[in-house]
C-alpha atoms as a PDB file:
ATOM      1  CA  UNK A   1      20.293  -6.991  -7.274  1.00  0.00           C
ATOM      2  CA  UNK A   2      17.047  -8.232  -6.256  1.00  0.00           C
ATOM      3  CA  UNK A   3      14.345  -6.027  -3.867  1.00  0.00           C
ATOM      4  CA  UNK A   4      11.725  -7.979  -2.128  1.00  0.00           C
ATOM      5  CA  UNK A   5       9.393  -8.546   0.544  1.00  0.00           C
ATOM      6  CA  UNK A   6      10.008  -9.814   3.946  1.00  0.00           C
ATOM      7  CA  UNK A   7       7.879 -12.211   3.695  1.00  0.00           C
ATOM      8  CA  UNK A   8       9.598 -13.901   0.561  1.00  0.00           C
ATOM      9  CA  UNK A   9      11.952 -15.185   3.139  1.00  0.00           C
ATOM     10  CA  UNK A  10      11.899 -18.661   1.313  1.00  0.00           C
ATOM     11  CA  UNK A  11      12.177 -17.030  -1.908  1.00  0.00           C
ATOM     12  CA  UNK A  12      15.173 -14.890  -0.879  1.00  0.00           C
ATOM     13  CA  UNK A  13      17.456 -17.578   0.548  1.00  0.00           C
ATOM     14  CA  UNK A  14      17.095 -19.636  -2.609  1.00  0.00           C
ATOM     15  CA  UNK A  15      18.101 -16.960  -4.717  1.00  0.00           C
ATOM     16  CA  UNK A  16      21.109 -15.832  -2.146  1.00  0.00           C
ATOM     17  CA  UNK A  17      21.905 -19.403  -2.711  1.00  0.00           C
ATOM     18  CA  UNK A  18      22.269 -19.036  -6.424  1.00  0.00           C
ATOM     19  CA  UNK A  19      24.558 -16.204  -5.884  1.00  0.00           C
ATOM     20  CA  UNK A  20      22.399 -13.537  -6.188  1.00  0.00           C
ATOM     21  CA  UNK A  21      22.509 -10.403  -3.892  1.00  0.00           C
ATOM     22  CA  UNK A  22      18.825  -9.878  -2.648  1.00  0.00           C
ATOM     23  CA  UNK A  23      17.490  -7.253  -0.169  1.00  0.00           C
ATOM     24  CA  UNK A  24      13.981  -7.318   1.393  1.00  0.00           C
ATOM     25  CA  UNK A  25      12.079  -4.418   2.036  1.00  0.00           C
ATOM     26  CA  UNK A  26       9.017  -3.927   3.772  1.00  0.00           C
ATOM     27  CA  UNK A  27       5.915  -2.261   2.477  1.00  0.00           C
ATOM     28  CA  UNK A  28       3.656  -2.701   5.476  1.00  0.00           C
ATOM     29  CA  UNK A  29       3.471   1.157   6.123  1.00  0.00           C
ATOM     30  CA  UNK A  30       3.417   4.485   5.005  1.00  0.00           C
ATOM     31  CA  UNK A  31       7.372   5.190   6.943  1.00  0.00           C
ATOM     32  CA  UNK A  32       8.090   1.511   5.696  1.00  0.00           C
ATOM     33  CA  UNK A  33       7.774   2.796   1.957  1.00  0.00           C
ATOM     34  CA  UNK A  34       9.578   5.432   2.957  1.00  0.00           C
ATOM     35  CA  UNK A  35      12.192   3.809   4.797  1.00  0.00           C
ATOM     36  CA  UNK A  36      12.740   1.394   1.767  1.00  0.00           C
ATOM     37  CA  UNK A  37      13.568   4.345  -0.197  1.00  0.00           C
ATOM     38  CA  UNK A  38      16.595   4.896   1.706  1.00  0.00           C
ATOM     39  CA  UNK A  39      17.679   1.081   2.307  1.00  0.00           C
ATOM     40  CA  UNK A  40      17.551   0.825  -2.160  1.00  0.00           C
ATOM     41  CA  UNK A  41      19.269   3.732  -2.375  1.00  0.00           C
ATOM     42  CA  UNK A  42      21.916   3.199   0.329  1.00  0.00           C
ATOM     43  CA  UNK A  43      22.043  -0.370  -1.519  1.00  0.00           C
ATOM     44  CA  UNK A  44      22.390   1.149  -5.376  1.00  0.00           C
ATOM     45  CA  UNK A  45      24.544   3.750  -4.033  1.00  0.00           C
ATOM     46  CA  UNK A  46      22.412   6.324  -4.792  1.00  0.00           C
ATOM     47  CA  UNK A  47      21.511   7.965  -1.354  1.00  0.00           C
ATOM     48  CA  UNK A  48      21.532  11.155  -2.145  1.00  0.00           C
ATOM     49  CA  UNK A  49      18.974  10.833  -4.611  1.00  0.00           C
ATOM     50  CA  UNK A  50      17.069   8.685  -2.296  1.00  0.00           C
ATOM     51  CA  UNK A  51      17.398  11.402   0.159  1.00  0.00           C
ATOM     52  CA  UNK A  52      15.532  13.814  -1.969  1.00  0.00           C
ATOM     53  CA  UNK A  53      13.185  11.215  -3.356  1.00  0.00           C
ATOM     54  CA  UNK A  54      12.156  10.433   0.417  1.00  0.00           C
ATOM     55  CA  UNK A  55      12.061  14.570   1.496  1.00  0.00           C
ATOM     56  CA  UNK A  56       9.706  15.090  -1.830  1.00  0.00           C
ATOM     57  CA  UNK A  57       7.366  11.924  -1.093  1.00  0.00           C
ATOM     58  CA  UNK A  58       7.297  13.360   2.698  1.00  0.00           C
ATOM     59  CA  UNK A  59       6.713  16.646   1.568  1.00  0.00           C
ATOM     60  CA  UNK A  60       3.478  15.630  -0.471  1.00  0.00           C
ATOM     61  CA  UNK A  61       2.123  13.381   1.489  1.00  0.00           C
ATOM     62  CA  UNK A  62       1.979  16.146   4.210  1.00  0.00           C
ATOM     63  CA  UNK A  63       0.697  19.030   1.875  1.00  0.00           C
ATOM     64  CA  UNK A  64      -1.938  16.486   1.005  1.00  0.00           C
ATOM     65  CA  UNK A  65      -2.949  16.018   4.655  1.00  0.00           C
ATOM     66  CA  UNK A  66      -3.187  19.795   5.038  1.00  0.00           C
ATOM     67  CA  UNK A  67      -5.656  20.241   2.062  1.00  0.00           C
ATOM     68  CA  UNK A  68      -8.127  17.350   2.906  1.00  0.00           C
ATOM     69  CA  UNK A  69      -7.588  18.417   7.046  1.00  0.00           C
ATOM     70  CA  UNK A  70     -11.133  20.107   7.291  1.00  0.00           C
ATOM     71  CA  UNK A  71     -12.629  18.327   4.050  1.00  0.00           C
ATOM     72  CA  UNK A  72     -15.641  15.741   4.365  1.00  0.00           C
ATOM     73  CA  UNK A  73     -14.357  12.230   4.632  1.00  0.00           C
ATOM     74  CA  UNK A  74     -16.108  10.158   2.052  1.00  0.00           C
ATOM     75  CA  UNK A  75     -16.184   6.251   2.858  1.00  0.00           C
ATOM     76  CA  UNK A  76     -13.919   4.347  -0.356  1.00  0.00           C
ATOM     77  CA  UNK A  77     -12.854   1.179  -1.384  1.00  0.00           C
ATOM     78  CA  UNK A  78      -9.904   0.403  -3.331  1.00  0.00           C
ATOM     79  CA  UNK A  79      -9.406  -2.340  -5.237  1.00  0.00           C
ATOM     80  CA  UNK A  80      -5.572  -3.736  -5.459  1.00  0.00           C
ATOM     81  CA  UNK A  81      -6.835  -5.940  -8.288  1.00  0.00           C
ATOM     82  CA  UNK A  82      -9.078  -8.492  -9.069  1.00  0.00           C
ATOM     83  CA  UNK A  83      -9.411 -12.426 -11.042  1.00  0.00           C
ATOM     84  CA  UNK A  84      -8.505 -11.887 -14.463  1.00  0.00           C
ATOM     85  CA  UNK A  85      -9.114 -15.656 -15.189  1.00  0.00           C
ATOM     86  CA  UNK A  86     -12.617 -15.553 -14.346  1.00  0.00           C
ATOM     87  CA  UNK A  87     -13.981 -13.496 -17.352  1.00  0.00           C
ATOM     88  CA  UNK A  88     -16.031 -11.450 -15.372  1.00  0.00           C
ATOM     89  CA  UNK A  89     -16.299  -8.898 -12.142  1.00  0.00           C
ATOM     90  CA  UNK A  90     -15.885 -12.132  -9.907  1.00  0.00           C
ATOM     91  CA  UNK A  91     -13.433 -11.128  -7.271  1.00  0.00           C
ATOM     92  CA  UNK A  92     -11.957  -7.834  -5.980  1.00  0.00           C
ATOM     93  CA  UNK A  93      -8.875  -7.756  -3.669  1.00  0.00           C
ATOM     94  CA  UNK A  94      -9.213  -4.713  -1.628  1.00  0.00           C
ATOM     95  CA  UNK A  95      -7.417  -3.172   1.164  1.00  0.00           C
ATOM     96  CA  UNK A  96      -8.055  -3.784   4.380  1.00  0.00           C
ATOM     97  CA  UNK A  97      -7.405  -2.040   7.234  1.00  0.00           C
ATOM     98  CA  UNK A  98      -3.798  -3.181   8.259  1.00  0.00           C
ATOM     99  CA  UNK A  99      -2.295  -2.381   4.704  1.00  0.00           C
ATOM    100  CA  UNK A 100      -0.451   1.018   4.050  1.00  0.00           C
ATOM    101  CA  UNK A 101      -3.382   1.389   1.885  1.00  0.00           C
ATOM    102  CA  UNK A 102      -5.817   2.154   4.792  1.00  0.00           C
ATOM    103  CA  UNK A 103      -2.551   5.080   5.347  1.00  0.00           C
ATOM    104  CA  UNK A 104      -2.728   6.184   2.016  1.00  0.00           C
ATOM    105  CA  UNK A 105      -6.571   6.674   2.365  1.00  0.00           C
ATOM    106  CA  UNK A 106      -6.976   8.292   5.310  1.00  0.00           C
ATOM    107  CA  UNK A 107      -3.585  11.056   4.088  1.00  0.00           C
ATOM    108  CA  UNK A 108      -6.184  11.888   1.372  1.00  0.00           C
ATOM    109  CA  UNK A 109      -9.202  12.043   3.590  1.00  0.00           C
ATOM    110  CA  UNK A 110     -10.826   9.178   2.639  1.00  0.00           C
ATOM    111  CA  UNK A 111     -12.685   6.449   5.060  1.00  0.00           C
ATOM    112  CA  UNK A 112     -12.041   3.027   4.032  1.00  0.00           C
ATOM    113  CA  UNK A 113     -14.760   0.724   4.110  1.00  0.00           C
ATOM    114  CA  UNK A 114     -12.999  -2.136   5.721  1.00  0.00           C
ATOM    115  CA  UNK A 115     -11.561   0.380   8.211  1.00  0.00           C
ATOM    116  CA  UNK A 116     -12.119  -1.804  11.114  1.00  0.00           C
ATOM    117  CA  UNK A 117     -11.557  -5.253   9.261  1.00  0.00           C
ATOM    118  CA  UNK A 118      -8.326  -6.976  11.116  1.00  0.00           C
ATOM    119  CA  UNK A 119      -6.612  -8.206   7.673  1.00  0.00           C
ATOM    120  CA  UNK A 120      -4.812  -5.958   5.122  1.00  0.00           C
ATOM    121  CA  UNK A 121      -6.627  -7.354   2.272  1.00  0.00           C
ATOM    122  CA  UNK A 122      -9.777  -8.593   1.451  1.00  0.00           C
ATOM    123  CA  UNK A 123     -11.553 -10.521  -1.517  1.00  0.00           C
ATOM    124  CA  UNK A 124     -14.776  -9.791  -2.204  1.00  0.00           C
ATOM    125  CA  UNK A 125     -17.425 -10.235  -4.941  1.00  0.00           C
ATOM    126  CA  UNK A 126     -20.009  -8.023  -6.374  1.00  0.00           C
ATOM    127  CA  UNK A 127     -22.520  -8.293  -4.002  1.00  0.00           C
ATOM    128  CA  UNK A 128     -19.969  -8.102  -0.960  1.00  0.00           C
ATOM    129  CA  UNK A 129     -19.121  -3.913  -3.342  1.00  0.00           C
ATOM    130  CA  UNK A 130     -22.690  -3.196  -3.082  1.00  0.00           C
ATOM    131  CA  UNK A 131     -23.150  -3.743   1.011  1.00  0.00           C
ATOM    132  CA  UNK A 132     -20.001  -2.078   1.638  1.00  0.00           C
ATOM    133  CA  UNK A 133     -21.620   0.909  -0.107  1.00  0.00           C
ATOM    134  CA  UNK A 134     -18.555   2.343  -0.578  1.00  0.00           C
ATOM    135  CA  UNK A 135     -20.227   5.686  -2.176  1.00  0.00           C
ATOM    136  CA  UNK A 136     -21.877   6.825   1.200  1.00  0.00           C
ATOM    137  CA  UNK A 137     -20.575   9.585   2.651  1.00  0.00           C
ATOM    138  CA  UNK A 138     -20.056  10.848   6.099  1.00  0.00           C
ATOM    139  CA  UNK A 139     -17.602  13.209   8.753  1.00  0.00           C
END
């Protein structure tokens, strides 16, 4: 059994053709995580542990919202990773605004500082961290 993205599409039908079963779930949003949760567990035969996996992950993602509601929303960047090869702080992937990430952030009362950017991830260098000045604060 093989799990993968949507847009492996390529990927997927060569490995269907080698006989393997392959399922793609998406990871584009907050429900589509959660949604994959059921579609692997329907697929392992496991649903009603996916079930309770999916209530908890619901459950905590909307306690979290409660306790940041009324909290100051400080302006973040994450980093999804960055060039290993390169030796040195070269380039950072971040999330953009049309990742689940930009979800994920604003759940825990966070602002992202690509917030308004139109991709779901950017790569940026170290001068590109410093004018996104991703320590500022503000409501």
């Amino acid at each position: 059994m093989i799990f993968l993205l949507p847009d492996h599409r390529e990927c997927l039908t060569k490995l269907e053709n080698l006989g393997l079963t392959c399922v793609a779930v998406p990871p584009y949003t907050v429900q589509d995580i959660l949604d994959s949760v059921d579609i692997i567990g329907k697929t392992c035969h496991v649903e009603d542990r996916a079930h309770s996996l999916r209530t908890e992950m619901s459950r905590r993602l909307s306690e979290i919202r409660k306790t940041v509601k009324n909290l100051p929303r400080p302006k973040v960047m994450l980093s999804i990773g960055r060039d290993l090869t390169a030796g040195k702080l070269d380039q950072v992937f971040i999330a953009g605004s049309r990742s689940f990430h930009q979800q994920l952030l604003e759940m825990a009362g966070g602002r992202n500082v690509l917030e308004n950017s139109t991709s779901a991830y950017s790569t940026i260098g170290p001068e590109g961290i410093i004018q996104l000045n991703p320590r500022s604060s503000s409501m």
